[in-house]
C-alpha atoms as a PDB file:
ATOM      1  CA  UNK A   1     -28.618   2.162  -1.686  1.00  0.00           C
ATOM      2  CA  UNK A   2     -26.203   5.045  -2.364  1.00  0.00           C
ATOM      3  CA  UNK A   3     -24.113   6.372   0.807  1.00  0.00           C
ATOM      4  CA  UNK A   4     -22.853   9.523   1.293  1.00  0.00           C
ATOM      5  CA  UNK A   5     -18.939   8.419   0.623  1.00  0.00           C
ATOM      6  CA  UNK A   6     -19.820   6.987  -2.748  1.00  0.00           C
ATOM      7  CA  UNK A   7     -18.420   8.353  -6.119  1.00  0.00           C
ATOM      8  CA  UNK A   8     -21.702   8.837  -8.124  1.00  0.00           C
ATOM      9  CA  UNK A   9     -21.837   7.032 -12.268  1.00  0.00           C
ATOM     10  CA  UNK A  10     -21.118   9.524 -14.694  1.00  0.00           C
ATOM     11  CA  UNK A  11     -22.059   7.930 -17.851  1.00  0.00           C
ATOM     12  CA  UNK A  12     -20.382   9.941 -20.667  1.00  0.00           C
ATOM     13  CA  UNK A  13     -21.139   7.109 -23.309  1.00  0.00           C
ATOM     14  CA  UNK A  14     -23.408   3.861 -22.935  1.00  0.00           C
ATOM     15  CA  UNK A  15     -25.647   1.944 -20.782  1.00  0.00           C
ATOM     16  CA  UNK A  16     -26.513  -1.190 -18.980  1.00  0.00           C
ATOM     17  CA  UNK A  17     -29.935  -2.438 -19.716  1.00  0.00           C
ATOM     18  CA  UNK A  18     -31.982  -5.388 -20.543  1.00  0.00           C
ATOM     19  CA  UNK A  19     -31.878  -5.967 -23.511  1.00  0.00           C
ATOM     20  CA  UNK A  20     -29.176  -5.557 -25.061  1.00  0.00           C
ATOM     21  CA  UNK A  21     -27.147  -7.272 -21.631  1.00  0.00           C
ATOM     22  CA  UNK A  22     -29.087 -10.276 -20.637  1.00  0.00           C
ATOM     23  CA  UNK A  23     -30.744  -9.638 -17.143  1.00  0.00           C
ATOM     24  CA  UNK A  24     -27.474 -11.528 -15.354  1.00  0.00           C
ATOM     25  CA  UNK A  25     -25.164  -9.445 -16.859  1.00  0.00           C
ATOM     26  CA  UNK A  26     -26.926  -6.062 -16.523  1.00  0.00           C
ATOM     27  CA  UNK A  27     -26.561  -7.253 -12.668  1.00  0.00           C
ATOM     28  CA  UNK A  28     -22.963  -8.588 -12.890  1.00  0.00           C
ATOM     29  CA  UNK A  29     -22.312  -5.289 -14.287  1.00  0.00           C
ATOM     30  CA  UNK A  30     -24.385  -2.946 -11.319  1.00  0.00           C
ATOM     31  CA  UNK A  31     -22.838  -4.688  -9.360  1.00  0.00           C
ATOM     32  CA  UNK A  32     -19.191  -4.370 -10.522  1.00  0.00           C
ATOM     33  CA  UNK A  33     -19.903  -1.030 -10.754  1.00  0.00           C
ATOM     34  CA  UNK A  34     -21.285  -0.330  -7.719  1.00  0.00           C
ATOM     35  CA  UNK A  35     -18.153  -1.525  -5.886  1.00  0.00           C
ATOM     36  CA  UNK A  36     -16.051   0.590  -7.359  1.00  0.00           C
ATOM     37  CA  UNK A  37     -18.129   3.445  -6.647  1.00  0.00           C
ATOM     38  CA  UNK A  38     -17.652   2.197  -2.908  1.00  0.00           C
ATOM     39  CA  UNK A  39     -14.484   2.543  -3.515  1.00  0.00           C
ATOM     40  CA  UNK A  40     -12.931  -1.119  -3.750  1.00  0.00           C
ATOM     41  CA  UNK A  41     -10.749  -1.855  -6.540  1.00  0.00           C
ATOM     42  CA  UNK A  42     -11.023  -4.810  -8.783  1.00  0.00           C
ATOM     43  CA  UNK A  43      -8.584  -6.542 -10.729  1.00  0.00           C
ATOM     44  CA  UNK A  44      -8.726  -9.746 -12.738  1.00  0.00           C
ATOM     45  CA  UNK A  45     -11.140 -11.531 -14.044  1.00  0.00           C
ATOM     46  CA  UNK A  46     -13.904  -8.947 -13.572  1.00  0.00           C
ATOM     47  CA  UNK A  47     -11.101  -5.755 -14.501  1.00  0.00           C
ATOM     48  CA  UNK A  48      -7.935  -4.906 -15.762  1.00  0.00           C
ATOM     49  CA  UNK A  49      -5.994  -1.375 -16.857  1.00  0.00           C
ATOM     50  CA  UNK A  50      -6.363   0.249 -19.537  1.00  0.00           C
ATOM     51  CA  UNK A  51      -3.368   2.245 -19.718  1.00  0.00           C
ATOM     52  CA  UNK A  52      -3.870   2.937 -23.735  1.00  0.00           C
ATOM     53  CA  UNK A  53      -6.459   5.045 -23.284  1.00  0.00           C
ATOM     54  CA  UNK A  54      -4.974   7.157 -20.055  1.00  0.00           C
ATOM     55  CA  UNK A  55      -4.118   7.370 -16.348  1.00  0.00           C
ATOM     56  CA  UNK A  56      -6.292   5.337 -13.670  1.00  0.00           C
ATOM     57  CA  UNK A  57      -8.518   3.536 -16.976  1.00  0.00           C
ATOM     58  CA  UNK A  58      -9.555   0.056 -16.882  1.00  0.00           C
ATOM     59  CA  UNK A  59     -12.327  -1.979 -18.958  1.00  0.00           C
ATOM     60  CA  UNK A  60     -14.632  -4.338 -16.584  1.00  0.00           C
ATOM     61  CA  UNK A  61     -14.904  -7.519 -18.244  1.00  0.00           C
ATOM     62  CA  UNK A  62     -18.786  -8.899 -18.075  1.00  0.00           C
ATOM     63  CA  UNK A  63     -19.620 -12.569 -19.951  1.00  0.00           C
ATOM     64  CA  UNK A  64     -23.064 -12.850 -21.208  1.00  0.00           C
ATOM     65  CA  UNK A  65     -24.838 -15.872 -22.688  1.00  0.00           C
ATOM     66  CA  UNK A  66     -23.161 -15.299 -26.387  1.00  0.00           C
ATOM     67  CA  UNK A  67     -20.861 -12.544 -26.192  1.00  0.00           C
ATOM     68  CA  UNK A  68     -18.480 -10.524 -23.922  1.00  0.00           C
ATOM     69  CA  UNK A  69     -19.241  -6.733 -22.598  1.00  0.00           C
ATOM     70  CA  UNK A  70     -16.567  -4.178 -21.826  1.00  0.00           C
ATOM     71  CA  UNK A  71     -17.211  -1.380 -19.847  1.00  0.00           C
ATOM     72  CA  UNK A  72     -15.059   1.314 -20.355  1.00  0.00           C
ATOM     73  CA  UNK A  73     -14.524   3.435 -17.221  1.00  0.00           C
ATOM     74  CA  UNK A  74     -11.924   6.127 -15.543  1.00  0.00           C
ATOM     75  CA  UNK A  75     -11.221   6.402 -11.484  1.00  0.00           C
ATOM     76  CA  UNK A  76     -11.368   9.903 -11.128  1.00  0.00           C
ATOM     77  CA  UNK A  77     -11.143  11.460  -7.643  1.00  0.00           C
ATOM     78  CA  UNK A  78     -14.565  12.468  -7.627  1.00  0.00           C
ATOM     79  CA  UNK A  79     -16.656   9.865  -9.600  1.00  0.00           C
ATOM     80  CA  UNK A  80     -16.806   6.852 -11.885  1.00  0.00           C
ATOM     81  CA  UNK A  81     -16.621   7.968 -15.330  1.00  0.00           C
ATOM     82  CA  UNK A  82     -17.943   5.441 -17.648  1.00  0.00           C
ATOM     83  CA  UNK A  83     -16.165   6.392 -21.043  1.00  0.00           C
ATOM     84  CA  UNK A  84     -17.933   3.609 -23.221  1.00  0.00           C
ATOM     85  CA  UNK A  85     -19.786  -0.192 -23.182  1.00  0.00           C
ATOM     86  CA  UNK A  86     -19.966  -2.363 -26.230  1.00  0.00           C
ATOM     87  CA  UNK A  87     -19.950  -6.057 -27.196  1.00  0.00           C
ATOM     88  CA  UNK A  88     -16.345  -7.409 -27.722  1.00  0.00           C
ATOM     89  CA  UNK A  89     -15.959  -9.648 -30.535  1.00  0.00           C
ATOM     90  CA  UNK A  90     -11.807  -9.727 -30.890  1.00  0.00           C
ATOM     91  CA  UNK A  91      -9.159 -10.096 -28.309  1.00  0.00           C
ATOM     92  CA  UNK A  92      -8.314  -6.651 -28.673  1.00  0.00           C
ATOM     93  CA  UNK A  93     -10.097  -3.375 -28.305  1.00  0.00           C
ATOM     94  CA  UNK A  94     -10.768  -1.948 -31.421  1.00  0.00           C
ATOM     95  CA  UNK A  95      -8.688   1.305 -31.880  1.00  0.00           C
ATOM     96  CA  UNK A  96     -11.463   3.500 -32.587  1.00  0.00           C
ATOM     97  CA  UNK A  97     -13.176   2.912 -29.446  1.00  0.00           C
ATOM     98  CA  UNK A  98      -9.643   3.500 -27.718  1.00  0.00           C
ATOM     99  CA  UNK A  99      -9.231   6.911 -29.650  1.00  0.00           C
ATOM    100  CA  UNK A 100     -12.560   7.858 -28.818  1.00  0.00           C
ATOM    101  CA  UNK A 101     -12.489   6.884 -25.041  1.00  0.00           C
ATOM    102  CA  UNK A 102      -9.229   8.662 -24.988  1.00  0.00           C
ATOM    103  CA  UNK A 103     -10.911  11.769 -26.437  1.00  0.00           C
ATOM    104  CA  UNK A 104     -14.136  11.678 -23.810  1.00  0.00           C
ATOM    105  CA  UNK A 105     -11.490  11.276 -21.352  1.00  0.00           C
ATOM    106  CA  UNK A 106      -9.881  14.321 -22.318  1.00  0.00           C
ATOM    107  CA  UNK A 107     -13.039  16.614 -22.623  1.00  0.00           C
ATOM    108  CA  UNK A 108     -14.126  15.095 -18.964  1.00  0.00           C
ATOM    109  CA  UNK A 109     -10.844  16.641 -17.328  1.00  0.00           C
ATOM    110  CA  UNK A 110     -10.828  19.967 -19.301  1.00  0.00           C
ATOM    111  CA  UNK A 111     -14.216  20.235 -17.948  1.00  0.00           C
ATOM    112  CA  UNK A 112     -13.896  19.295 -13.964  1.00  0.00           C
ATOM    113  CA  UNK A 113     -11.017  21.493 -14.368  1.00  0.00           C
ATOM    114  CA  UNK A 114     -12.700  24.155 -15.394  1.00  0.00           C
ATOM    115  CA  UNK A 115     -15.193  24.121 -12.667  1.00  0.00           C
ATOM    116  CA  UNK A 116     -12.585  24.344 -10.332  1.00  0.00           C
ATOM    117  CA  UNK A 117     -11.258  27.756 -11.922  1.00  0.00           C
ATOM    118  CA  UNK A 118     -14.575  29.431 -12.209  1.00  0.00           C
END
């Protein structure tokens, strides 16, 4: 249950659901998630930066029966803005989905900023 200091989920791109994420991993990654939005931070094994893409980025790393998630996701000061989840299947994150991440990322702050200015 939701308190009233944590940083609600935006979700600008993907989800967490059964199936595609087998039922342990949907709940490794809720509850990954759900720390952060208390406010904890996580490093290594379950997260690490993800300074290509821009400031206060990091990918959660979730294993699954045959294949490893990444959750793409931005610590803003207001919320947890999830920029992306896929399936990994290299070492590295594919470009495009760092170019595109970077580009949701971009359109997110142009648009909390303008909030504040109207």
């Amino acid at each position: 249950m939701a308190s009233l200091g944590d940083k609600p989920l935006v979700w600008l791109k993907g989800e967490v659901k059964t199936p595609p994420f087998s039922n342990q991993a949907r709940l490794e990654a809720g509850l990954l998630l759900r720390r952060l939005q208390q406010g904890q931070g996580l490093s290594l094994p379950h997260s690490r930066p993800m300074s290509a893409i821009g400031r206060h980025c990091h990918e959660l790393r979730i294993g699954d029966r045959d294949q490893t998630w990444r959750i793409l996701y931005h610590v803003a000061s207001d919320a947890i803005v999830v920029l992306d989840a896929f399936s990994k299947k290299t070492q590295a994150t594919p470009a495009q989905i760092v170019e595109v991440c970077q580009k949701r990322l971009a359109a997110y702050l142009r648009a909390i900023s303008d909030k504040e200015y109207t």
